[in-house]
Structures are given as C-alpha cells and as structure tokens.
C-alpha atoms as a PDB file:
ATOM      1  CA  UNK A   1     113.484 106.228 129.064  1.00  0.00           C
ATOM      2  CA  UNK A   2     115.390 103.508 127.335  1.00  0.00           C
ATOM      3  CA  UNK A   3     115.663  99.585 126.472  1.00  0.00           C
ATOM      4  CA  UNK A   4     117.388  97.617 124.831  1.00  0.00           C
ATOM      5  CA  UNK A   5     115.638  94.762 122.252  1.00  0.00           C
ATOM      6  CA  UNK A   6     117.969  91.485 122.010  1.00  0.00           C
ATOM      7  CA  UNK A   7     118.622  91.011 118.382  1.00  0.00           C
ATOM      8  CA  UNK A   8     117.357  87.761 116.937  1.00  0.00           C
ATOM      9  CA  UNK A   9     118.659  86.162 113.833  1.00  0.00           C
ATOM     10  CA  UNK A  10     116.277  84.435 111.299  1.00  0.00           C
ATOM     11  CA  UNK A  11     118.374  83.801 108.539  1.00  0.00           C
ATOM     12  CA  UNK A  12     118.398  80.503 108.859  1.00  0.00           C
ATOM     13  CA  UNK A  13     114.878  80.042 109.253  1.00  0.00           C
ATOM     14  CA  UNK A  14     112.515  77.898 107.852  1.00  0.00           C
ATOM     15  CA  UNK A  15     115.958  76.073 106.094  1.00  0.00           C
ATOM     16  CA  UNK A  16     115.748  72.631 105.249  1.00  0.00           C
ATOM     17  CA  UNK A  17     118.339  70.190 107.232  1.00  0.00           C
ATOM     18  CA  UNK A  18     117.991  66.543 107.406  1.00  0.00           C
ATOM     19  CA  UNK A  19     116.710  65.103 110.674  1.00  0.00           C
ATOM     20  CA  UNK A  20     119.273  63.589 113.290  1.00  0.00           C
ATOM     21  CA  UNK A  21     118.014  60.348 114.723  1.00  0.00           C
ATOM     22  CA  UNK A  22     115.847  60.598 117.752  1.00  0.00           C
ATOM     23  CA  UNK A  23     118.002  59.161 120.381  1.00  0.00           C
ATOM     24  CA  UNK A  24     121.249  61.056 118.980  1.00  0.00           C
ATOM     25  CA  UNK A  25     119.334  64.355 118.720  1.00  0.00           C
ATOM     26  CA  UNK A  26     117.828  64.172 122.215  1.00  0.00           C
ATOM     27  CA  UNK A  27     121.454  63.341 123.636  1.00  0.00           C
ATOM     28  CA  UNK A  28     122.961  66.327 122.047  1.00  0.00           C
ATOM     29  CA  UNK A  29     120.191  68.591 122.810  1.00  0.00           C
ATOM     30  CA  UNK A  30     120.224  68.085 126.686  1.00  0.00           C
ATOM     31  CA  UNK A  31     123.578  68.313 126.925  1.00  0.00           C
ATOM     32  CA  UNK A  32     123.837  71.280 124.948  1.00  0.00           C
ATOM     33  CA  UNK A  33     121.216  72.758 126.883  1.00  0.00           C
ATOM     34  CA  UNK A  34     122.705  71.885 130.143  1.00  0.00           C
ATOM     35  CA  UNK A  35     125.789  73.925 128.956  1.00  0.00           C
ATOM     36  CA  UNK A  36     124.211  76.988 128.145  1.00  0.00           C
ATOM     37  CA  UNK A  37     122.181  77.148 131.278  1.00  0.00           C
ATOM     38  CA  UNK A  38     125.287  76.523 133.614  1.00  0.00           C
ATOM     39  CA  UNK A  39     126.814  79.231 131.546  1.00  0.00           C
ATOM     40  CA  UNK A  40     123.934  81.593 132.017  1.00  0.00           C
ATOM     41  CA  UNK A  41     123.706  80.563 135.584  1.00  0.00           C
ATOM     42  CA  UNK A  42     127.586  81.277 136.467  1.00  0.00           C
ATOM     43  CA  UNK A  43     128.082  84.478 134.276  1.00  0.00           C
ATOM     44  CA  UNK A  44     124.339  86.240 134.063  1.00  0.00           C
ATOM     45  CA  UNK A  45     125.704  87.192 130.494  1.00  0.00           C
ATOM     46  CA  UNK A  46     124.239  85.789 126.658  1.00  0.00           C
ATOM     47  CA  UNK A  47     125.368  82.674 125.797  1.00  0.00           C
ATOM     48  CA  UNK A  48     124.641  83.026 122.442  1.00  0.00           C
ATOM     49  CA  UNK A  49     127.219  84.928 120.238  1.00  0.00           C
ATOM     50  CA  UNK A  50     125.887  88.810 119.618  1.00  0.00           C
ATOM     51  CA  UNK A  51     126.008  89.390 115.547  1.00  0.00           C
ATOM     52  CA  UNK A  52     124.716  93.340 115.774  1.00  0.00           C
ATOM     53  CA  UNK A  53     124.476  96.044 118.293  1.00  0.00           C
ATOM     54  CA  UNK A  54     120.895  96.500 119.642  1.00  0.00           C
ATOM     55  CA  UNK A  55     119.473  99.541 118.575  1.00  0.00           C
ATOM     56  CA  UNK A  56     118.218 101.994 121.707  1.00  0.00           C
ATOM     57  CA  UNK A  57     115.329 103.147 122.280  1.00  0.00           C
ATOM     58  CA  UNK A  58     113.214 106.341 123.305  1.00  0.00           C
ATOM     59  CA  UNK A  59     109.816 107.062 123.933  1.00  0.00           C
ATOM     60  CA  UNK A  60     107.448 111.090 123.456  1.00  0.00           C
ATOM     61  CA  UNK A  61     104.145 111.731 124.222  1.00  0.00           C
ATOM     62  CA  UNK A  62     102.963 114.801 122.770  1.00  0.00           C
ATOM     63  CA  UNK A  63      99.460 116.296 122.080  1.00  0.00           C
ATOM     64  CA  UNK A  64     100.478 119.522 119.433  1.00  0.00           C
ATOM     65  CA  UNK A  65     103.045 120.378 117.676  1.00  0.00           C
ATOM     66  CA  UNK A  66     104.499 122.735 120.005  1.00  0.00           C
ATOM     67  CA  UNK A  67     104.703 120.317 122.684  1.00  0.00           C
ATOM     68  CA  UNK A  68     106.627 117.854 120.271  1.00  0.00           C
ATOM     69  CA  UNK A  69     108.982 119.729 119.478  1.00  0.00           C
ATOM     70  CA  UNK A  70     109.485 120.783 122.921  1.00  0.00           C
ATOM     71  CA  UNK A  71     109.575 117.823 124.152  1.00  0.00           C
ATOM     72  CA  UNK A  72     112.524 117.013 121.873  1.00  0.00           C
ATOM     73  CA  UNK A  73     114.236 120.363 122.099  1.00  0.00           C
ATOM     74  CA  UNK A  74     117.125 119.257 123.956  1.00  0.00           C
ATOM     75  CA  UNK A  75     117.379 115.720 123.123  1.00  0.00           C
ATOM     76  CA  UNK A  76     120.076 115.208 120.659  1.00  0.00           C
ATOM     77  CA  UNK A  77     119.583 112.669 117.469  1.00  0.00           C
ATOM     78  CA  UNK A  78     122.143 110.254 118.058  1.00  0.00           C
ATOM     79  CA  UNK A  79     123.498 107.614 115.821  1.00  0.00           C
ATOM     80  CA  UNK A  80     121.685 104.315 116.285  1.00  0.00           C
ATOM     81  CA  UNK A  81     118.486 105.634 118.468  1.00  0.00           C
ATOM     82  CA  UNK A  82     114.901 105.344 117.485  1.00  0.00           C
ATOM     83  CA  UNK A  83     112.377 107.702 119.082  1.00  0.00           C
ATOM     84  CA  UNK A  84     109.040 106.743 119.119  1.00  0.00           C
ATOM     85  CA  UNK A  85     106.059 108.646 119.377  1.00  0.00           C
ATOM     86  CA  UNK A  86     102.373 108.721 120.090  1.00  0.00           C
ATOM     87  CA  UNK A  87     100.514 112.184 119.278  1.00  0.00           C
ATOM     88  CA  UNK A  88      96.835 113.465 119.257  1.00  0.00           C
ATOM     89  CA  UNK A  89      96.341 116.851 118.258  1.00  0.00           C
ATOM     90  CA  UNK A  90      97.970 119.859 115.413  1.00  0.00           C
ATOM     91  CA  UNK A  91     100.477 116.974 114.570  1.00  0.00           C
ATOM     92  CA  UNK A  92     100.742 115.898 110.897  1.00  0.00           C
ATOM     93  CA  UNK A  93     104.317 113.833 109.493  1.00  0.00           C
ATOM     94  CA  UNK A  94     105.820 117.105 108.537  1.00  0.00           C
ATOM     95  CA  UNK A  95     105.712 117.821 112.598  1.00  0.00           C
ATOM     96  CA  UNK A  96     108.428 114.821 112.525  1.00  0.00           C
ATOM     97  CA  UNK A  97     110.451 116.396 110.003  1.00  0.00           C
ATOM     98  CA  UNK A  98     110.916 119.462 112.005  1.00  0.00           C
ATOM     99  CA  UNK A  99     112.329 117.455 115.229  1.00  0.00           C
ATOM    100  CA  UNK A 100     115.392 116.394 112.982  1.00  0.00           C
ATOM    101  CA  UNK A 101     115.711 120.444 111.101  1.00  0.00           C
ATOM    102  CA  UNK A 102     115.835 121.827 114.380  1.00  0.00           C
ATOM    103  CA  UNK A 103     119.183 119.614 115.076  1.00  0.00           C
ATOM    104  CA  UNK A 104     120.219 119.137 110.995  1.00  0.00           C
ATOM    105  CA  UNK A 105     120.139 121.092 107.041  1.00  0.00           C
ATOM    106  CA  UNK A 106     119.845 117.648 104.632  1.00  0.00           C
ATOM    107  CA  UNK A 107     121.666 116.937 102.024  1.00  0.00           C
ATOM    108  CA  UNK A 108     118.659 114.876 100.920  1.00  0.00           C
ATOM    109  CA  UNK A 109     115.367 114.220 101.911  1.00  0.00           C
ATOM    110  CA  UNK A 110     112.652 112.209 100.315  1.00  0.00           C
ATOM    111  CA  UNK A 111     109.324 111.720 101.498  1.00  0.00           C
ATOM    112  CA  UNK A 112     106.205 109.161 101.099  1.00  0.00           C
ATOM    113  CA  UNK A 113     102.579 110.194 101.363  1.00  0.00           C
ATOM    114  CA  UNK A 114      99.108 109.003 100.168  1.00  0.00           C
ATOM    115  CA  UNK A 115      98.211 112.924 100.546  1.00  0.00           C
ATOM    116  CA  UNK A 116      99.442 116.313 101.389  1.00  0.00           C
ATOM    117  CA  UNK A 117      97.689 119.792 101.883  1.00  0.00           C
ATOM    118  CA  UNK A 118      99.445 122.652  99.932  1.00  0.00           C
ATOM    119  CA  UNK A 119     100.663 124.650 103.240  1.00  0.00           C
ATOM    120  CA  UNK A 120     103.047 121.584 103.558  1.00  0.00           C
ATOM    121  CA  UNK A 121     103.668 121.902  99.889  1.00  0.00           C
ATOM    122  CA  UNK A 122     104.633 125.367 100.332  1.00  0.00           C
ATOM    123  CA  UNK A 123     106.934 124.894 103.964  1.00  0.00           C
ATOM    124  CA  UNK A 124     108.996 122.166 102.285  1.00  0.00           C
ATOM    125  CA  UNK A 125     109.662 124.480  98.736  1.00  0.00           C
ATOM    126  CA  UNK A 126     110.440 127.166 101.660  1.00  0.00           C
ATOM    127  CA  UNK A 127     113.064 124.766 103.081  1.00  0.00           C
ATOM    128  CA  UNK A 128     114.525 124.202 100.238  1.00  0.00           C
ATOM    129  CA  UNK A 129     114.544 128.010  99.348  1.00  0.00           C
ATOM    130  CA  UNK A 130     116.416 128.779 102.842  1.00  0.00           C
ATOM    131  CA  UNK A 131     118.824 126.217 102.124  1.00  0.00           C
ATOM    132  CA  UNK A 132     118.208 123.574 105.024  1.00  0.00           C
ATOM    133  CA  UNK A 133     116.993 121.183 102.175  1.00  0.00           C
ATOM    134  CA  UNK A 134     118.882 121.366  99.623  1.00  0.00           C
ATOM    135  CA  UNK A 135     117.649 118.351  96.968  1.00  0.00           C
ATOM    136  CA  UNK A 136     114.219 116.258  98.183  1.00  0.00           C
ATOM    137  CA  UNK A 137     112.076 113.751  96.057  1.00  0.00           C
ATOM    138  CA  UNK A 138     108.057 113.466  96.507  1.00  0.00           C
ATOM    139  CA  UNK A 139     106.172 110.259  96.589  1.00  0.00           C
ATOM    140  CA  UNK A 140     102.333 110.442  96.118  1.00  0.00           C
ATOM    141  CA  UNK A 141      99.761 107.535  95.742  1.00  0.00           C
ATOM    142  CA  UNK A 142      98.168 107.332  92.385  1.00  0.00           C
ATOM    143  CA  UNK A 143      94.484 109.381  93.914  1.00  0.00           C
ATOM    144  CA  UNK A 144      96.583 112.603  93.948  1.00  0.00           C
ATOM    145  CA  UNK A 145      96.700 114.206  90.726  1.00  0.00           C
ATOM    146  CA  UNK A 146      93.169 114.180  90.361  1.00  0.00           C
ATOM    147  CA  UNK A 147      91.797 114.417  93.892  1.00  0.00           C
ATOM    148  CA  UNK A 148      94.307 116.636  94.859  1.00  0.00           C
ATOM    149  CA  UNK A 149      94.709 119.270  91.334  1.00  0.00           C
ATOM    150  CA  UNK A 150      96.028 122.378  93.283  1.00  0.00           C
ATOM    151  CA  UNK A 151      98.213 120.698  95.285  1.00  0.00           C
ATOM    152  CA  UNK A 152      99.802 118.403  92.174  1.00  0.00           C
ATOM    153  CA  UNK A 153     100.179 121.863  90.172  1.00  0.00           C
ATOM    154  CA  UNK A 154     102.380 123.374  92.583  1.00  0.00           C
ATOM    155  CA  UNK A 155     104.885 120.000  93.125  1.00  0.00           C
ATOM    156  CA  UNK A 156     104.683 120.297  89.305  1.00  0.00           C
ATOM    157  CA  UNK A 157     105.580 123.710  89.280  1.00  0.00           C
ATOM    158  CA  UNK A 158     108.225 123.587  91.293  1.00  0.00           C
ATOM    159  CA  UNK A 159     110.193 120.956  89.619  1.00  0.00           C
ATOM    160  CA  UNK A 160     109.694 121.789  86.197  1.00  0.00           C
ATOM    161  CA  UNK A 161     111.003 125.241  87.865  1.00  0.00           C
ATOM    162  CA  UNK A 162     114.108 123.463  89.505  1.00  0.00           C
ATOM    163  CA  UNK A 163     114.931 120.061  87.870  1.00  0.00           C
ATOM    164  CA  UNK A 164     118.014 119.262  88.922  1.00  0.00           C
ATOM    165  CA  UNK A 165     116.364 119.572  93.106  1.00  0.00           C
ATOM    166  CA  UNK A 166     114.655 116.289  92.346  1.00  0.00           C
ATOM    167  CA  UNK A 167     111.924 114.295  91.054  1.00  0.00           C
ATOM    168  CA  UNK A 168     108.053 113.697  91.533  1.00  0.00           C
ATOM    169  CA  UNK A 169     106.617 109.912  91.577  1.00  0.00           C
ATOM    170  CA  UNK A 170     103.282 109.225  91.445  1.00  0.00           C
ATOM    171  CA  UNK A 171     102.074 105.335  92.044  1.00  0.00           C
ATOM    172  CA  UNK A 172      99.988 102.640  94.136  1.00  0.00           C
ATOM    173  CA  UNK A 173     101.249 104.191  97.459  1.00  0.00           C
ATOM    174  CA  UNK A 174      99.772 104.249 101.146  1.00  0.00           C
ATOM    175  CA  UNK A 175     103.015 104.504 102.985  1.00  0.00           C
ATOM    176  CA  UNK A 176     104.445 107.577 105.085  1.00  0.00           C
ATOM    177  CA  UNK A 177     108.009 107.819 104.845  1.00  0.00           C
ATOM    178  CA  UNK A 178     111.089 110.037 105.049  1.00  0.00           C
ATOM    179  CA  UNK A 179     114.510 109.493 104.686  1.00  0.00           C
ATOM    180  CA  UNK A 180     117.550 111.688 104.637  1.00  0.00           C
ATOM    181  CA  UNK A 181     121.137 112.867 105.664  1.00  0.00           C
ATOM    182  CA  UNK A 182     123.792 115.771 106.174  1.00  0.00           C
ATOM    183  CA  UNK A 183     126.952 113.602 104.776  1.00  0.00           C
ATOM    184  CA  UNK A 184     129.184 115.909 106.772  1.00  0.00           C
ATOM    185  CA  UNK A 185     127.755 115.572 109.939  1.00  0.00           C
ATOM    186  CA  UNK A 186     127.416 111.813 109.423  1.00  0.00           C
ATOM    187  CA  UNK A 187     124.056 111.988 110.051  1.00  0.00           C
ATOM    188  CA  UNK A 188     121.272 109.592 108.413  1.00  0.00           C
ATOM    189  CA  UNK A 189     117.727 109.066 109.444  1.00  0.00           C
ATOM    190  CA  UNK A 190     114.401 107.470 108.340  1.00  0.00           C
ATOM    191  CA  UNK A 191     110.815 108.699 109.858  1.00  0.00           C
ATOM    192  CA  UNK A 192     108.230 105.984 109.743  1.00  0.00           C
ATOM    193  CA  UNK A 193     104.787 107.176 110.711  1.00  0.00           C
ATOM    194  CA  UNK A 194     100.734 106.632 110.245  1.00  0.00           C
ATOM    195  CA  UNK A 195     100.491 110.127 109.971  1.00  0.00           C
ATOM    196  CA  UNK A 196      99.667 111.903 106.133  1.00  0.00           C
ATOM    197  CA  UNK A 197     101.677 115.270 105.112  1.00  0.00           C
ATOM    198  CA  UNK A 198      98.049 116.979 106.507  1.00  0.00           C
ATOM    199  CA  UNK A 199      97.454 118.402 110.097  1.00  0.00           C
ATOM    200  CA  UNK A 200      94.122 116.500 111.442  1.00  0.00           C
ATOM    201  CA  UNK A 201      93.262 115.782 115.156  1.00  0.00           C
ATOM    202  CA  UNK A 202      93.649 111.755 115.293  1.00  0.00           C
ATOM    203  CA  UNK A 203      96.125 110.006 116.990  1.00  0.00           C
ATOM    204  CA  UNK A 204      98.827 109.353 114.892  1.00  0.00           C
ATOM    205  CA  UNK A 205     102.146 107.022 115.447  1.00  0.00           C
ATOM    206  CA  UNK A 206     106.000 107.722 114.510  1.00  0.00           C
ATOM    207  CA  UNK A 207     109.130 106.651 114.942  1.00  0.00           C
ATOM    208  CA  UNK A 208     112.473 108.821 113.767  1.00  0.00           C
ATOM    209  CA  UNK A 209     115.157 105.948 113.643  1.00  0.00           C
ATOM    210  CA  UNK A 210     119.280 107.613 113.442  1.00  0.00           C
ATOM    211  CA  UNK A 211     120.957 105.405 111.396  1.00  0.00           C
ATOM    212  CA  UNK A 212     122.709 104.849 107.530  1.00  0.00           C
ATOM    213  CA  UNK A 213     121.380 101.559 107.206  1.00  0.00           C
ATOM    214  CA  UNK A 214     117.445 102.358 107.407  1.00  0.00           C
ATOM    215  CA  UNK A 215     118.421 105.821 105.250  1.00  0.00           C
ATOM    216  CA  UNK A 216     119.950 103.192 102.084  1.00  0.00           C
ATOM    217  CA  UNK A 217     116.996 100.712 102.615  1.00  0.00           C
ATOM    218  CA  UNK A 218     114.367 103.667 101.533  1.00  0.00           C
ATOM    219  CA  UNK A 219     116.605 105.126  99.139  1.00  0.00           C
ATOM    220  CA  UNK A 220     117.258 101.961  97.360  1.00  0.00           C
ATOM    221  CA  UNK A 221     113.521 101.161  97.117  1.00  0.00           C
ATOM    222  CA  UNK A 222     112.000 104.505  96.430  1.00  0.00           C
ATOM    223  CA  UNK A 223     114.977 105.384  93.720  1.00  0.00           C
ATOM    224  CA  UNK A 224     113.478 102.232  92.300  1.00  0.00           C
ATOM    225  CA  UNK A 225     109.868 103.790  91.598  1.00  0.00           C
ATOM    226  CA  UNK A 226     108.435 104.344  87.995  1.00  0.00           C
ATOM    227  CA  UNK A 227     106.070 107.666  87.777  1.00  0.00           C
ATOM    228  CA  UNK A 228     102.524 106.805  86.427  1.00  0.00           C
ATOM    229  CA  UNK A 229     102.878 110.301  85.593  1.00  0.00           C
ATOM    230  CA  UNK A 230     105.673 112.535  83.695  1.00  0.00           C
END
C-alpha cells in the first residue's frame, strides 16, 4: 500500500516582510486566488511549482521477527521509499537491520542506542566477521558503561582488537538510529525506530527510509560526537 505526501516548503517561514496596504493586499490576494482555483478547476493538477519529489510510502505489520522479515522477503528496498512499521512481539531494532542484510553487505553502518544486550553485541561483531559489515560505529547513552559492564567490555574489546573497523561513542543519548550504504550498489538507508538494540515484547515503531540524503544527515551529526569515554 502506498501514498504519496505533498511536499511543503517552510523556508520562508516565519520571515519578516513589510505589510502591503490593506486595500492593495486584499486586491491582489483575490485575484491571485481566483487564478489558482480556475487553474485547479480546469487542469485537476498543482498549481503551485513542485521543488522535490515526494518520497513513497509503505506500510508492515508484524508481530515476531520471523513474520517481519517475511513480510519483507520479497519486497525490494528501493531508492526513495520509506517502510514503516508497527511490531509487538521477539522484535528489537536489530530485527530492522536484518530487513536491509537480507537485500545488502554495507560498506558502513552506524548505529544509535540508549542500550543493547550482548547477543546483539555478538551478531553485529559476527557480521562484521562474515564480511556483510565491513566498518560500523556504536553510539551508547552515557548509563552504559556502568549499568551495562559486560556488554561495554566486549564493544571495548572488539575495537581495541580492530581499530581501524570503527569507533565507540559514549554520551547523553536516547535515540535509536542506523544509517548505512553499499557505494556500489548505490544504496543508502537510515532506520529510525523506538525500539532499543534488546528483544522485549512491547510494541515498538520503525521506519527504514532508502535514500543518500537521510544516510549524510546521520553521518554528519553522529561523526560530530565527542566520547565521554576513551
């Protein structure tokens, strides 16, 4: 199922201009008006020039894991989709990650977490060890080292182990994020959802959105990140 959202621009918003006089400004107004709704009325098309394409839209259901990924099994990331999700169940963020290495190995991948259990730990250094990951940086909120000792030893571990795969950041963090691409296939994706890297049974949200330009604006911002910790 798909729509398509009209794209409205705000960047003039909120912009000072200097009033026109009443009378003048009324005048133009109505007969500007007019205009546009003849137009409307004789083509049924926008009369307002389009500045971007609208992005498309797609929407899952799924209550496990398994029926996630099943659900997405033949439905092909393409470039400027979002698919949106609602889930209840064996579903944690990682689950989201898996939809997009079933259809792509990354280049790069980072991802954003307030917490993760060390099973996840463990499936992404196993990723990364098969080669369908093949650099990655973790994002943790600032409760994790302490709250979370096993887990922190092993990201520890593993890039004191392998430097040059990426980096560690702990800070003030609450947000669930991934972003990555396969250059070659020209393929670039961000995953937005309420969901921790940690299976639990609540109903969680997500989106997986296919294009470069949501891919730069977490990379710019989380390359941007100073470690509380070294």
């Amino acid at each position: 199922m798909r729509f398509e959202d009209d794209i409205f621009d705000f960047a003039n918003f909120g912009k000072g201009q200097a009033p026109a006089e009443p009378e003048a400004a009324m005048a133009s107004d109505e007969g500007a008006d007019a205009a546009d709704r003849a137009e409307a009325k004789r083509a049924h098309r926008r009369t307002k020039e389009c500045t971007e394409l609208s992005q498309r839209y797609e929407y899952r259901r799924a209550f496990s894991e398994v029926r996630m990924l099943e659900a997405m099994k033949y439905v092909p990331l393409q470039d400027g989709h979002t698919y949106n999700f609602i889930t209840a169940g064996d579903v944690d963020s990682l689950s989201f990650l898996k939809v997009v290495l079933n259809q792509h190995d990354l280049d790069f991948m980072l991802c954003s977490t307030w917490c993760m259990a060390a099973e996840d730990i463990l499936q992404i250094q196993q990723w990364w060890e098969a080669g369908r990951i093949k650099k990655f940086d973790m994002y943790m909120d600032e409760i994790f080292p302490g709250s979370y000792k096993i887990e922190w030893q092993m990201v520890k571990k593993f890039y004191a182990a392998h430097p040059d795969v990426g980096r560690a950041a702990i800070f003030k963090n609450h947000s669930k994020i991934y972003a990555g691409c396969n250059v070659a296939d020209g393929f670039y994706f961000g995953i937005q959802t309420s969901a921790n890297i940690n299976t639990n049974p609540r109903t969680e949200q997500g989106s997986i959105t296919v294009d470069k330009g949501i891919f730069d604006f977490y990379k710019d911002y989380f390359d941007g990140i100073k470690s509380f910790e070294k």
